[in-house]
PDB file of N, CA and C in Angstrom:
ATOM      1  N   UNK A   1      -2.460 -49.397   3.899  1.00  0.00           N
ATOM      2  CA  UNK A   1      -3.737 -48.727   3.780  1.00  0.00           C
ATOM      3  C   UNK A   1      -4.858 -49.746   3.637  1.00  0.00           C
ATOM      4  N   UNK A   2      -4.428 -51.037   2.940  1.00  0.00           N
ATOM      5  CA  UNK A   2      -5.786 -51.964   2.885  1.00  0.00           C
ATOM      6  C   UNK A   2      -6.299 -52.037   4.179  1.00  0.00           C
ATOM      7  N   UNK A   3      -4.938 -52.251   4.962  1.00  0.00           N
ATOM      8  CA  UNK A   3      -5.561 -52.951   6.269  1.00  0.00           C
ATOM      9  C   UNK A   3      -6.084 -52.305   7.013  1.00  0.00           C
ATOM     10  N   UNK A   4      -6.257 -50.978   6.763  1.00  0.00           N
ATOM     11  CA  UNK A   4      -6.833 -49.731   7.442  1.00  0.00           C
ATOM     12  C   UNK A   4      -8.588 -49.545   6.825  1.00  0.00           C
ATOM     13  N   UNK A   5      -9.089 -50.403   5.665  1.00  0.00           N
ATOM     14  CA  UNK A   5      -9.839 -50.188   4.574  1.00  0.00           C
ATOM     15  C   UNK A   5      -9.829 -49.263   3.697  1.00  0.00           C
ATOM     16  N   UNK A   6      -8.900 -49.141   3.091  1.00  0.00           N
ATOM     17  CA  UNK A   6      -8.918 -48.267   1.986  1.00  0.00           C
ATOM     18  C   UNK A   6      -7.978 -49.119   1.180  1.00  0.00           C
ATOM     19  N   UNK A   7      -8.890 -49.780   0.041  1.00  0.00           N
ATOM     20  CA  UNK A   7      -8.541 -50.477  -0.809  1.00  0.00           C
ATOM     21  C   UNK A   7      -7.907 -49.820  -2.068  1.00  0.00           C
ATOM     22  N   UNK A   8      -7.364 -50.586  -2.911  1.00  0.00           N
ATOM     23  CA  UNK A   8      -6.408 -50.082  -3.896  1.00  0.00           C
ATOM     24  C   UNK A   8      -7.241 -49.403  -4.902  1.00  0.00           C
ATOM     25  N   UNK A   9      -8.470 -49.604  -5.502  1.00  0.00           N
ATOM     26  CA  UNK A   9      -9.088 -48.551  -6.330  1.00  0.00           C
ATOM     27  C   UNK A   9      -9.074 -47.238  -5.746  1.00  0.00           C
ATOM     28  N   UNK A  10      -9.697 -47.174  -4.168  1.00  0.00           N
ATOM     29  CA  UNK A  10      -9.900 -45.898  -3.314  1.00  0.00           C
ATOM     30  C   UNK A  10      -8.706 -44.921  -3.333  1.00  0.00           C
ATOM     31  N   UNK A  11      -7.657 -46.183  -3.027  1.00  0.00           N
ATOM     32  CA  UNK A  11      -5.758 -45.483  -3.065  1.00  0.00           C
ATOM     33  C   UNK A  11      -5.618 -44.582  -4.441  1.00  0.00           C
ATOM     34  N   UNK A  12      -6.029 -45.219  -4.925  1.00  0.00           N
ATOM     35  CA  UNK A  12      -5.587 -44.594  -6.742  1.00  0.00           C
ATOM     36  C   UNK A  12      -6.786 -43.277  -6.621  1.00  0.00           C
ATOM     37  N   UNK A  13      -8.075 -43.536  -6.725  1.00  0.00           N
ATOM     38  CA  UNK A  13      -8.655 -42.797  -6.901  1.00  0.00           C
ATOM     39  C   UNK A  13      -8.713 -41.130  -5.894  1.00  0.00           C
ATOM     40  N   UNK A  14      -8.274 -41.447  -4.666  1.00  0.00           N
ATOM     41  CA  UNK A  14      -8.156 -40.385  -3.926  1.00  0.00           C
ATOM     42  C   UNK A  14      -6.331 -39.907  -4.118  1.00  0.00           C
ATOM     43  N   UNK A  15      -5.325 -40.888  -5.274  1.00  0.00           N
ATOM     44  CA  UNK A  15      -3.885 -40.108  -4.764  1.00  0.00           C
ATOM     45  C   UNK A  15      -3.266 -40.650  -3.779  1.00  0.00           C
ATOM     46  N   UNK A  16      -3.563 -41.306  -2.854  1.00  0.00           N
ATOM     47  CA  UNK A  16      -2.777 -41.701  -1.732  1.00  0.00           C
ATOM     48  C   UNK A  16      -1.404 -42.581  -2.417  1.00  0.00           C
ATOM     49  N   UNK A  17      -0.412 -42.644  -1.642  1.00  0.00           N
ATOM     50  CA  UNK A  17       0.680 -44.071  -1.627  1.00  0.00           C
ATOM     51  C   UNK A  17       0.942 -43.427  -0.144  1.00  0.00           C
ATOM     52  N   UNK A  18       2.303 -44.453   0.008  1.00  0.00           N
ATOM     53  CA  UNK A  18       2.767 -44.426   1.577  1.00  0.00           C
ATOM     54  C   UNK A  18       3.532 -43.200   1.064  1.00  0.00           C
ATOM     55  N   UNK A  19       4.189 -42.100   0.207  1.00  0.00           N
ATOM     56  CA  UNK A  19       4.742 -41.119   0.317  1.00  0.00           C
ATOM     57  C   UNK A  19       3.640 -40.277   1.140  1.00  0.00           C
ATOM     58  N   UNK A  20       2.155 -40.128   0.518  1.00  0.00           N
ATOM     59  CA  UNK A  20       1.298 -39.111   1.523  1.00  0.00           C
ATOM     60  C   UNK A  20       1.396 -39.405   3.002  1.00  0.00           C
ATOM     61  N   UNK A  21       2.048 -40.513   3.818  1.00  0.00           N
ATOM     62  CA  UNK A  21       2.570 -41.220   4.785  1.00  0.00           C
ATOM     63  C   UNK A  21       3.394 -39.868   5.162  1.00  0.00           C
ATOM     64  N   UNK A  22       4.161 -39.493   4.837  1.00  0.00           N
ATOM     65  CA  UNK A  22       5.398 -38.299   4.961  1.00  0.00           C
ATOM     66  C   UNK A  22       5.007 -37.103   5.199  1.00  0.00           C
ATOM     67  N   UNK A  23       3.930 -36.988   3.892  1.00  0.00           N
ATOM     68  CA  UNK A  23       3.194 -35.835   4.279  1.00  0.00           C
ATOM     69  C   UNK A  23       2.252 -35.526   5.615  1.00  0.00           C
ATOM     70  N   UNK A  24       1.296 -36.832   5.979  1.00  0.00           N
ATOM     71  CA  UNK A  24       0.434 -36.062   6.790  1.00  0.00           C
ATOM     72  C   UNK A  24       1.625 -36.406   8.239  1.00  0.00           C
ATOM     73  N   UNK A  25       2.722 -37.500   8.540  1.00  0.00           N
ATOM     74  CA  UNK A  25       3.544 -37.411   9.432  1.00  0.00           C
ATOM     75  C   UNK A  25       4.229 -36.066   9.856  1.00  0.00           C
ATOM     76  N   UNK A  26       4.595 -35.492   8.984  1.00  0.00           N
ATOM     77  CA  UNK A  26       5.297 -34.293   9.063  1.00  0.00           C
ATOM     78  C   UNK A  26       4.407 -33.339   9.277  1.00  0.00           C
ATOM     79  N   UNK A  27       3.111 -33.041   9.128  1.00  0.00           N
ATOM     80  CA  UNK A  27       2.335 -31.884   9.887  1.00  0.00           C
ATOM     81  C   UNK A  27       1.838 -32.388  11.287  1.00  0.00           C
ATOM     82  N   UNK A  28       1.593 -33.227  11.475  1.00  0.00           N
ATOM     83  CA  UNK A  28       0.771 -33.764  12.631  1.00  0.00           C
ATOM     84  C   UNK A  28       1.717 -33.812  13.258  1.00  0.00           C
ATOM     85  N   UNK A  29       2.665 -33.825  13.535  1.00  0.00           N
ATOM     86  CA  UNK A  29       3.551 -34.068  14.374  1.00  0.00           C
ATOM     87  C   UNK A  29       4.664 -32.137  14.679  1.00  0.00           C
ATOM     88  N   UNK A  30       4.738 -31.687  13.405  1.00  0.00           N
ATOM     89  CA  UNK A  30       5.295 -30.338  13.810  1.00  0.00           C
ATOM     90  C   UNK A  30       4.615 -29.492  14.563  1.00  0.00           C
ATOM     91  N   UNK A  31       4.778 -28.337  15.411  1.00  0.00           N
ATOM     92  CA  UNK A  31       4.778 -27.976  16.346  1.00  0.00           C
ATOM     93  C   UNK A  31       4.850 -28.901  17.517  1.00  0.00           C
ATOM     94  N   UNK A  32       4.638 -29.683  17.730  1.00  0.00           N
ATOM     95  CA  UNK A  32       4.755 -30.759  19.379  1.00  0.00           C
ATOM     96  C   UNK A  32       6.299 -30.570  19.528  1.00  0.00           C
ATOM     97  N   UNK A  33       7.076 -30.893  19.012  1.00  0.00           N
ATOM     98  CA  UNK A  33       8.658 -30.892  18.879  1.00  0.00           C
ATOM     99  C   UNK A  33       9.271 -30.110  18.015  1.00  0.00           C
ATOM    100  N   UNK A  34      10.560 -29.878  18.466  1.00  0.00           N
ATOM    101  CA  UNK A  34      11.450 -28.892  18.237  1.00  0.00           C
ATOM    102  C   UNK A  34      11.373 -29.699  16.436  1.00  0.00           C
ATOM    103  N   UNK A  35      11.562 -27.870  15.595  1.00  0.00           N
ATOM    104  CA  UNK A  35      11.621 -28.713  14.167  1.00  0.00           C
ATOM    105  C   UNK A  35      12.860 -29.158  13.730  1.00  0.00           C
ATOM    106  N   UNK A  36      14.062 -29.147  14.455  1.00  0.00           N
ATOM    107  CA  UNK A  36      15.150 -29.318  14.053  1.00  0.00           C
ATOM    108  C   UNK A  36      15.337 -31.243  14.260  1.00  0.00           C
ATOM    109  N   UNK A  37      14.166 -31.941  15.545  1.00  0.00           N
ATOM    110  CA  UNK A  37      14.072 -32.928  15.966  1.00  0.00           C
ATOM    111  C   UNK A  37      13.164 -33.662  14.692  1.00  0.00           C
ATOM    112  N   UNK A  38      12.723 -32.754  14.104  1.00  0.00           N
ATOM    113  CA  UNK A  38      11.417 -33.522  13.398  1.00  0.00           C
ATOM    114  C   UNK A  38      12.396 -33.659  11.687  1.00  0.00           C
ATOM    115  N   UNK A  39      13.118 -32.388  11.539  1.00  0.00           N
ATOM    116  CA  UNK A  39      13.896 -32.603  10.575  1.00  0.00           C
ATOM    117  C   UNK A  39      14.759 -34.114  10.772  1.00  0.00           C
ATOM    118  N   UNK A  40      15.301 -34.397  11.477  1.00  0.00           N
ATOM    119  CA  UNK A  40      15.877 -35.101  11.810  1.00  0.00           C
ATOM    120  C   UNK A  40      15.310 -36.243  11.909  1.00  0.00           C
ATOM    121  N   UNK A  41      14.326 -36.562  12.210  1.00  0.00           N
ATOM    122  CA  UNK A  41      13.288 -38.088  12.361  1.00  0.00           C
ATOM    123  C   UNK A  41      12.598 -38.456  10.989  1.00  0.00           C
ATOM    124  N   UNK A  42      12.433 -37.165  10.406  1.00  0.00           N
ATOM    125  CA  UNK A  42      12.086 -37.177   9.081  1.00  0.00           C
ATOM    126  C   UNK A  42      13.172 -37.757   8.205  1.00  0.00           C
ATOM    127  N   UNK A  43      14.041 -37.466   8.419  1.00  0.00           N
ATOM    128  CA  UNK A  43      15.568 -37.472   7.132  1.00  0.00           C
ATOM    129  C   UNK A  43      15.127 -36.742   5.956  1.00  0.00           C
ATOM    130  N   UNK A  44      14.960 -35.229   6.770  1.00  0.00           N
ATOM    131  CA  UNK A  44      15.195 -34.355   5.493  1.00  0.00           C
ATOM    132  C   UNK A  44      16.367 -33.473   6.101  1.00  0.00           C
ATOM    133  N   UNK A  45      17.189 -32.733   4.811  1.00  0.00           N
ATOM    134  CA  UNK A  45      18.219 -32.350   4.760  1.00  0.00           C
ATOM    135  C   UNK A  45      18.146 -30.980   5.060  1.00  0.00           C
ATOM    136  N   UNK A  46      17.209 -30.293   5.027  1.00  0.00           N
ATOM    137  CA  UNK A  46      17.574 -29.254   5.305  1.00  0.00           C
ATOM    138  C   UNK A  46      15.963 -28.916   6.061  1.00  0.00           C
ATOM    139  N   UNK A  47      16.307 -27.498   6.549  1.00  0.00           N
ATOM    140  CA  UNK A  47      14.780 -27.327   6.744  1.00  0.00           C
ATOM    141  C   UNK A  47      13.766 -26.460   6.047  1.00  0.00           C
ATOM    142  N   UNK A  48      14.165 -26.337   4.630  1.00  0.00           N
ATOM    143  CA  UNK A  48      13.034 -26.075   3.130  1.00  0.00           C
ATOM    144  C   UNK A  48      12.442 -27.382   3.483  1.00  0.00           C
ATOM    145  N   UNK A  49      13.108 -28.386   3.196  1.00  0.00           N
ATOM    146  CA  UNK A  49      12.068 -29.494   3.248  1.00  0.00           C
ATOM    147  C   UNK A  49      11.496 -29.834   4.306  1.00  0.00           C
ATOM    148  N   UNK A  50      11.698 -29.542   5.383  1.00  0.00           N
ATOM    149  CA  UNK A  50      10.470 -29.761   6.296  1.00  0.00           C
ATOM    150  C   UNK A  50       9.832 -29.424   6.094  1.00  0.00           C
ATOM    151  N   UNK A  51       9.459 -27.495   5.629  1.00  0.00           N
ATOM    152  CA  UNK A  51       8.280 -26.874   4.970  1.00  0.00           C
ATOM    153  C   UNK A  51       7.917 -27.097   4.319  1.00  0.00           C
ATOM    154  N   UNK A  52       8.381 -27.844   2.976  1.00  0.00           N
ATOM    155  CA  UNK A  52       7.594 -28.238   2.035  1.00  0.00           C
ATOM    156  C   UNK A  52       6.767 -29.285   2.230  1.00  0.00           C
ATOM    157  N   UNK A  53       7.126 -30.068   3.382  1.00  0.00           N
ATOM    158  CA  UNK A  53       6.281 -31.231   3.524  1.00  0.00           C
ATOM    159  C   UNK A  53       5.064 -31.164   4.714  1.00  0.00           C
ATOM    160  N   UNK A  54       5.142 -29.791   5.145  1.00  0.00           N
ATOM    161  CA  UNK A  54       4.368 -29.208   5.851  1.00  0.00           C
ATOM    162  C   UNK A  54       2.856 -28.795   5.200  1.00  0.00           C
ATOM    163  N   UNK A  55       1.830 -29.637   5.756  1.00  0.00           N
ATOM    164  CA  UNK A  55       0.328 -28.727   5.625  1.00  0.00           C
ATOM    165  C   UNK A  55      -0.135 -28.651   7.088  1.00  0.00           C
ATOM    166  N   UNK A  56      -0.550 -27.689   6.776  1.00  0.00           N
ATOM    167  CA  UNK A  56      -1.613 -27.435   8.190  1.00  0.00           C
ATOM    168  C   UNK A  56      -2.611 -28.241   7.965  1.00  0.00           C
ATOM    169  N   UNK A  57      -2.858 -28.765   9.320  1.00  0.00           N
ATOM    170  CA  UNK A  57      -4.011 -29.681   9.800  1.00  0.00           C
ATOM    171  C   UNK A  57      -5.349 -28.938   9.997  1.00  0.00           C
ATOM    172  N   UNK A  58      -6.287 -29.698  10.027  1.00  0.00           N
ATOM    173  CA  UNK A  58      -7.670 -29.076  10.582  1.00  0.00           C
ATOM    174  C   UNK A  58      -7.505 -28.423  12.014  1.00  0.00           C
ATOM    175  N   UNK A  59      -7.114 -29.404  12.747  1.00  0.00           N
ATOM    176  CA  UNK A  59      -6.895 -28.496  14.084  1.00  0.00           C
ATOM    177  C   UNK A  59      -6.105 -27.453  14.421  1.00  0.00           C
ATOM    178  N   UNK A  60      -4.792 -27.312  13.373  1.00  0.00           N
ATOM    179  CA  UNK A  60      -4.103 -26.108  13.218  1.00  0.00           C
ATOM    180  C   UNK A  60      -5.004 -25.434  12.642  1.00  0.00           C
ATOM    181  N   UNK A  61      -5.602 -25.245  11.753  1.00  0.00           N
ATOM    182  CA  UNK A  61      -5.930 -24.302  10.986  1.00  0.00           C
ATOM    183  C   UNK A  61      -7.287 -23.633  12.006  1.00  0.00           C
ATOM    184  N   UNK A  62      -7.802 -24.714  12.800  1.00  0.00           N
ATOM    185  CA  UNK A  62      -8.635 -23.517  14.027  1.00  0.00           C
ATOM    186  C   UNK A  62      -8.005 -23.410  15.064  1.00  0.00           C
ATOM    187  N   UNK A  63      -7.086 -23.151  15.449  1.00  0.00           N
ATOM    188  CA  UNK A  63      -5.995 -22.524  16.358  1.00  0.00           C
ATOM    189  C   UNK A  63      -6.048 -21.464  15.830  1.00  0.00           C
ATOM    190  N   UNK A  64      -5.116 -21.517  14.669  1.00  0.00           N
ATOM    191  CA  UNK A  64      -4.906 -20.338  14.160  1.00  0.00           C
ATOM    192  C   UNK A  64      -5.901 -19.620  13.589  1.00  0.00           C
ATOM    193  N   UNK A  65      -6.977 -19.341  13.443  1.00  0.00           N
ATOM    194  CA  UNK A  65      -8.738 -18.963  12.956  1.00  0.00           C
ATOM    195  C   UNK A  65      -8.579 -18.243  14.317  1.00  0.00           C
ATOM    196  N   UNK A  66      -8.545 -18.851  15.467  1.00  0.00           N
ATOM    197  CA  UNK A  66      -9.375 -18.700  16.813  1.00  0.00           C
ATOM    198  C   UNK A  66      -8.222 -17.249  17.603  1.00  0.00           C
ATOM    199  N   UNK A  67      -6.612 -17.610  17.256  1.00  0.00           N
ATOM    200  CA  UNK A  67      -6.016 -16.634  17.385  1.00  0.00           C
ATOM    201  C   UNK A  67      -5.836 -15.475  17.237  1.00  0.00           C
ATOM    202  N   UNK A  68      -6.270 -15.567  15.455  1.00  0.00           N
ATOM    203  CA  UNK A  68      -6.626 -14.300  14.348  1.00  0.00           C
ATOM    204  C   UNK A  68      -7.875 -13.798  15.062  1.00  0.00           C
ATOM    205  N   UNK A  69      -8.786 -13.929  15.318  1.00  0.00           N
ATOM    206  CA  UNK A  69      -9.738 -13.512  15.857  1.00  0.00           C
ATOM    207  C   UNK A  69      -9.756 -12.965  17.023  1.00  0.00           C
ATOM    208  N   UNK A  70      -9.046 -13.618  17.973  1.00  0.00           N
ATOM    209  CA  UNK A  70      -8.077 -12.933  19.424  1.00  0.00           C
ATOM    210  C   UNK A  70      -7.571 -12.204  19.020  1.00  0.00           C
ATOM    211  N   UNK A  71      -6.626 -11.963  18.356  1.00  0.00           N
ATOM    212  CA  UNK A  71      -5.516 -10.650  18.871  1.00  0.00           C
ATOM    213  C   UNK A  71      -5.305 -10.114  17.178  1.00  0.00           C
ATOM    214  N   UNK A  72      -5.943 -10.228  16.407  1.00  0.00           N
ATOM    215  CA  UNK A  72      -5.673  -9.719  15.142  1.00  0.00           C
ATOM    216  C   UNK A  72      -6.522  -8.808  14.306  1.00  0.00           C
ATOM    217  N   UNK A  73      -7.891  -9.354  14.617  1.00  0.00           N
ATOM    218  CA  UNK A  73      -8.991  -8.771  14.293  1.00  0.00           C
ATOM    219  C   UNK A  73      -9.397  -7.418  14.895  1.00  0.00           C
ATOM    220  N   UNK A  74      -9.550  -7.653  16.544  1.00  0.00           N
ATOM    221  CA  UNK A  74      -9.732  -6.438  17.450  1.00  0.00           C
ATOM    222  C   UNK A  74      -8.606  -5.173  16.987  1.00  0.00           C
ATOM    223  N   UNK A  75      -7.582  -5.657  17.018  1.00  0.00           N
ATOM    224  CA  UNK A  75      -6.699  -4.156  16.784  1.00  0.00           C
ATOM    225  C   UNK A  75      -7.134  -3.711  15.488  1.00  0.00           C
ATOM    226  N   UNK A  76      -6.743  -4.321  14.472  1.00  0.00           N
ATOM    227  CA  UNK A  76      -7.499  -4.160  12.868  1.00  0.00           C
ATOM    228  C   UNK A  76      -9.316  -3.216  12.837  1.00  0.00           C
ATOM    229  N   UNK A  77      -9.764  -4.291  13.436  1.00  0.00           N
ATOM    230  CA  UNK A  77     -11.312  -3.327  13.667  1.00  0.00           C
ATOM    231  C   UNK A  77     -10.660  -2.039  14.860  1.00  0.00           C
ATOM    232  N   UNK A  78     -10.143  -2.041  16.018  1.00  0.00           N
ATOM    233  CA  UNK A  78     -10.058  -1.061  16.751  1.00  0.00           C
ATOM    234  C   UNK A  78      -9.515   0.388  15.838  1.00  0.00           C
ATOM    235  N   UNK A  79      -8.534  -0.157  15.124  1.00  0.00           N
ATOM    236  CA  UNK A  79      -7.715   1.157  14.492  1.00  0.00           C
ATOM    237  C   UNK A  79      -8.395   1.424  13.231  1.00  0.00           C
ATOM    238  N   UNK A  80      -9.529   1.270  12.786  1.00  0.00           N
ATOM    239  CA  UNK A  80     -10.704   1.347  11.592  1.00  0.00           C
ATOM    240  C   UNK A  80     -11.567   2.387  12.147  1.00  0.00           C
ATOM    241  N   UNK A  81     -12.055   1.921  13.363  1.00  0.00           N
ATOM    242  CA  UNK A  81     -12.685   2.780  14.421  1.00  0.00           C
ATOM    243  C   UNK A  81     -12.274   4.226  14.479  1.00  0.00           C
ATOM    244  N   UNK A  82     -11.330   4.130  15.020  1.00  0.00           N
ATOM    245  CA  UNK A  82     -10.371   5.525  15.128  1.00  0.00           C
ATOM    246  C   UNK A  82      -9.741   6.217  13.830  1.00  0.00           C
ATOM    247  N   UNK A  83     -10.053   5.701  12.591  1.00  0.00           N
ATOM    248  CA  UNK A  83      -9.118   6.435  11.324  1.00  0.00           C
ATOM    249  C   UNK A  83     -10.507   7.072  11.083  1.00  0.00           C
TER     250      UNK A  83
END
């Protein structure tokens, strides 16, 4: 991380070590590949722990915003309409 600039007060003060390394690896990378491949590149044992080491990303999280709004919202408002 130094060599990236983020020096060791910043490290401490924001939480980081190379374990958050695991963490943001394991979202950024799930969905592209099969999760049974990612379990596996990861060396986790089962696949709870893939999920647990799973956050959604910014760009997941407007995928999925942009989806909900496609096909989730309209029926929801459509059948509001009609009750």
């Amino acid at each position: 991380m130094v060599a990236i600039g983020i020096g060791i007060d910043e490290q401490k003060r924001r939480g980081l070590t190379f374990h958050s390394w695991r963490h943001f690896s394991n979202s950024a990378i799930r969905g592209d590949i099969a999760d049974s491949v990612l379990q596996q590149a990861m060396g986790h044992s089962s696949v709870e722990m893939t999920d647990r080491y799973y956050h959604m990303t910014a760009d997941q999280g407007e995928s999925y915003r942009k989806s909900v709004k496609t096909n989730i919202i309209p029926i929801v408002f459509g059948v509001l309409k009609t009750a």
